[in-house]
C-alpha atoms as a PDB file:
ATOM      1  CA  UNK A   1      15.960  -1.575 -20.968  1.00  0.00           C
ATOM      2  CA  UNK A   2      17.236  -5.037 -19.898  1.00  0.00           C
ATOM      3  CA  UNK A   3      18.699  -3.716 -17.023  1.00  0.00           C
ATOM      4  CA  UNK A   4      15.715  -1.726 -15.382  1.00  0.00           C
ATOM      5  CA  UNK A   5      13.885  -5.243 -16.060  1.00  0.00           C
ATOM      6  CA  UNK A   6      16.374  -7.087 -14.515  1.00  0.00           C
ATOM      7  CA  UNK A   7      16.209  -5.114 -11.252  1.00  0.00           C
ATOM      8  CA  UNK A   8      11.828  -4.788 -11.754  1.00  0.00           C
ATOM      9  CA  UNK A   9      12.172  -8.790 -12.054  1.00  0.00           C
ATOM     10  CA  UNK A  10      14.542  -9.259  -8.782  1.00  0.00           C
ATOM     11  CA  UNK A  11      12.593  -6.704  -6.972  1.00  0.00           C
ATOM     12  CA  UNK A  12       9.009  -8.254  -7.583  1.00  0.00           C
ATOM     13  CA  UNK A  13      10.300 -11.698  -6.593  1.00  0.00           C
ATOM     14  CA  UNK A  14      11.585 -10.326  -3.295  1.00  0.00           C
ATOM     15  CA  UNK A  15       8.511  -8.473  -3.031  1.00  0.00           C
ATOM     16  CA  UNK A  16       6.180 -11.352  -3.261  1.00  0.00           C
ATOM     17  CA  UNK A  17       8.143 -13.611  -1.091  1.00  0.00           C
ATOM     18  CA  UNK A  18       8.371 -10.798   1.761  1.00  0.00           C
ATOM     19  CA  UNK A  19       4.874 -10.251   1.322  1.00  0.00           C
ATOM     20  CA  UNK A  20       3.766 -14.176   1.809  1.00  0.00           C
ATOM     21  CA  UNK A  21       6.952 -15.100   4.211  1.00  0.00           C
ATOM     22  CA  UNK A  22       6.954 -11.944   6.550  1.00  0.00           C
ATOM     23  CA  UNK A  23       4.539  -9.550   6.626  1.00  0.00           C
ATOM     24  CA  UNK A  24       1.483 -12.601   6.433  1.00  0.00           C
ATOM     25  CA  UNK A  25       2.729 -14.408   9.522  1.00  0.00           C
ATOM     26  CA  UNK A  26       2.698 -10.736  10.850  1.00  0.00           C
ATOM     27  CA  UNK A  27      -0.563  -9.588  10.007  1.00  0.00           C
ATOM     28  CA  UNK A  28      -2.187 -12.952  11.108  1.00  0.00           C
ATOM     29  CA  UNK A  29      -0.198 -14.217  13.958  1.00  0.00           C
ATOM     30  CA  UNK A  30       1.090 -11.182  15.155  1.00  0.00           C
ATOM     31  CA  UNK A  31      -1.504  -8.902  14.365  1.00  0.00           C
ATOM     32  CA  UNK A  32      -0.089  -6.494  13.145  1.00  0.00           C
ATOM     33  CA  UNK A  33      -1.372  -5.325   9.686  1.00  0.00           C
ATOM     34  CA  UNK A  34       0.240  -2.292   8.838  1.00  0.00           C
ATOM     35  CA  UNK A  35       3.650  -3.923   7.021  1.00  0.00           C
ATOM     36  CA  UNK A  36       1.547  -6.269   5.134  1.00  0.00           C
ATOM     37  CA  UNK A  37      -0.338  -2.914   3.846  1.00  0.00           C
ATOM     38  CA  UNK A  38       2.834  -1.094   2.710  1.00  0.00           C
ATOM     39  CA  UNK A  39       4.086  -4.771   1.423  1.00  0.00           C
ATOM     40  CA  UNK A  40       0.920  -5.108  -0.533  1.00  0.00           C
ATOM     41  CA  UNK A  41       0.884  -1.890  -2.475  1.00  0.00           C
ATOM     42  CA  UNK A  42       5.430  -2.428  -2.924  1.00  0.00           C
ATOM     43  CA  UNK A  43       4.015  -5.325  -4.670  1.00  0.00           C
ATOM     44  CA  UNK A  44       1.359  -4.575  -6.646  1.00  0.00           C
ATOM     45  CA  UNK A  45       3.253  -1.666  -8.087  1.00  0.00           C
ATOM     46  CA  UNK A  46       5.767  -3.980  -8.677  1.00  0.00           C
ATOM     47  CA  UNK A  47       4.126  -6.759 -10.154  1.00  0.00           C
ATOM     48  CA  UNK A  48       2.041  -4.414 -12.772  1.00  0.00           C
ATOM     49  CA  UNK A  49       5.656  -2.449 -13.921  1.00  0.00           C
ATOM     50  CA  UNK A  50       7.137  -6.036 -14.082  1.00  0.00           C
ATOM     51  CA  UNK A  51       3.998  -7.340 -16.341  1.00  0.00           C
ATOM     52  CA  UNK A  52       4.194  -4.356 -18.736  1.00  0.00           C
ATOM     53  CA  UNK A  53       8.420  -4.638 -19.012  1.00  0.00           C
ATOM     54  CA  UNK A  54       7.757  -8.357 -19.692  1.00  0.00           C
ATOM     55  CA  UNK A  55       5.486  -7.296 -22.844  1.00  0.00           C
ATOM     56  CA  UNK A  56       7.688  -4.704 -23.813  1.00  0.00           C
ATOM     57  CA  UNK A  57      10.680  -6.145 -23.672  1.00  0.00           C
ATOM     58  CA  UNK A  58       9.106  -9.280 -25.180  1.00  0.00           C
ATOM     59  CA  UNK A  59       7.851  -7.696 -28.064  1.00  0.00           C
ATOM     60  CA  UNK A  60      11.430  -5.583 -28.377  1.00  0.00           C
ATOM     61  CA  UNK A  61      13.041  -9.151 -28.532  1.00  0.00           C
ATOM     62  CA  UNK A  62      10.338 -10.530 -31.264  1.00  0.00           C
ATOM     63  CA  UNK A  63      10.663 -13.095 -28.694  1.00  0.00           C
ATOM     64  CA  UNK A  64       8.131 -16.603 -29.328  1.00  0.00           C
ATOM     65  CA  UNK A  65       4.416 -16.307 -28.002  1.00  0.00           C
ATOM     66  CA  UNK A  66       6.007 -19.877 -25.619  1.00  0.00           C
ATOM     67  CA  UNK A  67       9.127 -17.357 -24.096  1.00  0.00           C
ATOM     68  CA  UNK A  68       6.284 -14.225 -23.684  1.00  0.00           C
ATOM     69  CA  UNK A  69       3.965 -16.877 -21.799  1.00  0.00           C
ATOM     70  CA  UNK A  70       6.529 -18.016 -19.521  1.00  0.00           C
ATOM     71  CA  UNK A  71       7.499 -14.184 -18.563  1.00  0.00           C
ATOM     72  CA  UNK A  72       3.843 -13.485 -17.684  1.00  0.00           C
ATOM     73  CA  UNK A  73       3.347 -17.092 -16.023  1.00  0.00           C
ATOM     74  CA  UNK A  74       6.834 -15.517 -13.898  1.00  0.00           C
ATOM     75  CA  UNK A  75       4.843 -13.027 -12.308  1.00  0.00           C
ATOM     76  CA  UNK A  76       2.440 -15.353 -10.698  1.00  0.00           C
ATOM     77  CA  UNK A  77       4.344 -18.007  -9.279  1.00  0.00           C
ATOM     78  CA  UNK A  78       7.373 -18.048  -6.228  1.00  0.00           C
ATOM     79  CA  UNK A  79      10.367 -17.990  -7.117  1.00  0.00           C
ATOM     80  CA  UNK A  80       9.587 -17.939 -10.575  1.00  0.00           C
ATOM     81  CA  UNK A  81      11.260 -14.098 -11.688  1.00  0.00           C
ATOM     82  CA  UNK A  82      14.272 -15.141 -10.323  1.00  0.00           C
ATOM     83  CA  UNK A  83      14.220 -18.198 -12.885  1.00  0.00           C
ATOM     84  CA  UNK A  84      13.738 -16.149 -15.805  1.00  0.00           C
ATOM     85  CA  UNK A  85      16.646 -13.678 -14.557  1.00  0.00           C
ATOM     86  CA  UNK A  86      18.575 -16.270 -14.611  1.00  0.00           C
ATOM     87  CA  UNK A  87      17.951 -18.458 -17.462  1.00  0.00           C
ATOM     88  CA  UNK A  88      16.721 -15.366 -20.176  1.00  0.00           C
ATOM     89  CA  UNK A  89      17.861 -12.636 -18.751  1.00  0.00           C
ATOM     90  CA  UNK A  90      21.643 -13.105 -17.353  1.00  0.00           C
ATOM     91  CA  UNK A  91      22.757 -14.630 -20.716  1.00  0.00           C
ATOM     92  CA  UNK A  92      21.429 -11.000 -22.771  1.00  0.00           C
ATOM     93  CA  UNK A  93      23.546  -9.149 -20.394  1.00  0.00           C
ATOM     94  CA  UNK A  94      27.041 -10.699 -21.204  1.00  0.00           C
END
């Protein structure tokens, strides 16, 4: 379980940052708007598995209502999966 949230996590950060620093520029500069369509729905799937392994896995770790908030706040901000790999996930895995 930690590690298929692990990889969700990394994969929905990457996804959101590809969406918002390639395939924007692309759509709206370049016009072209068929990678920010494929991008889109990558991340949406994404970002809903990541959401629902956040509760699980949450609720698997009796984990505080603070440590739950800040894996849901994750999926909503840059950058911000890639924190909680790091600082709450990484240490579970050694």
């Amino acid at each position: 379980m930690l590690n298929l949230f692990r990889f969700t996590s990394i994969l929905e950060g990457i996804s959101y940052l590809s969406l918002f620093a390639v395939t924007m520029p692309l759509k709206y500069l370049a016009g072209l708007p068929m990678p920010n369509k494929y991008a889109g729905y990558a991340h949406g799937v994404l970002f809903i598995a990541y959401v629902l392994l956040a509760i699980v896995f949450w609720y698997q770790k009796k984990w505080s209502y603070k440590r739950g908030f800040v894996l849901l706040l994750a999926s909503l901000l840059p950058f911000a999966t890639f924190y909680v790999d790091k600082k709450y996930l990484q240490p579970l895995s050694k």
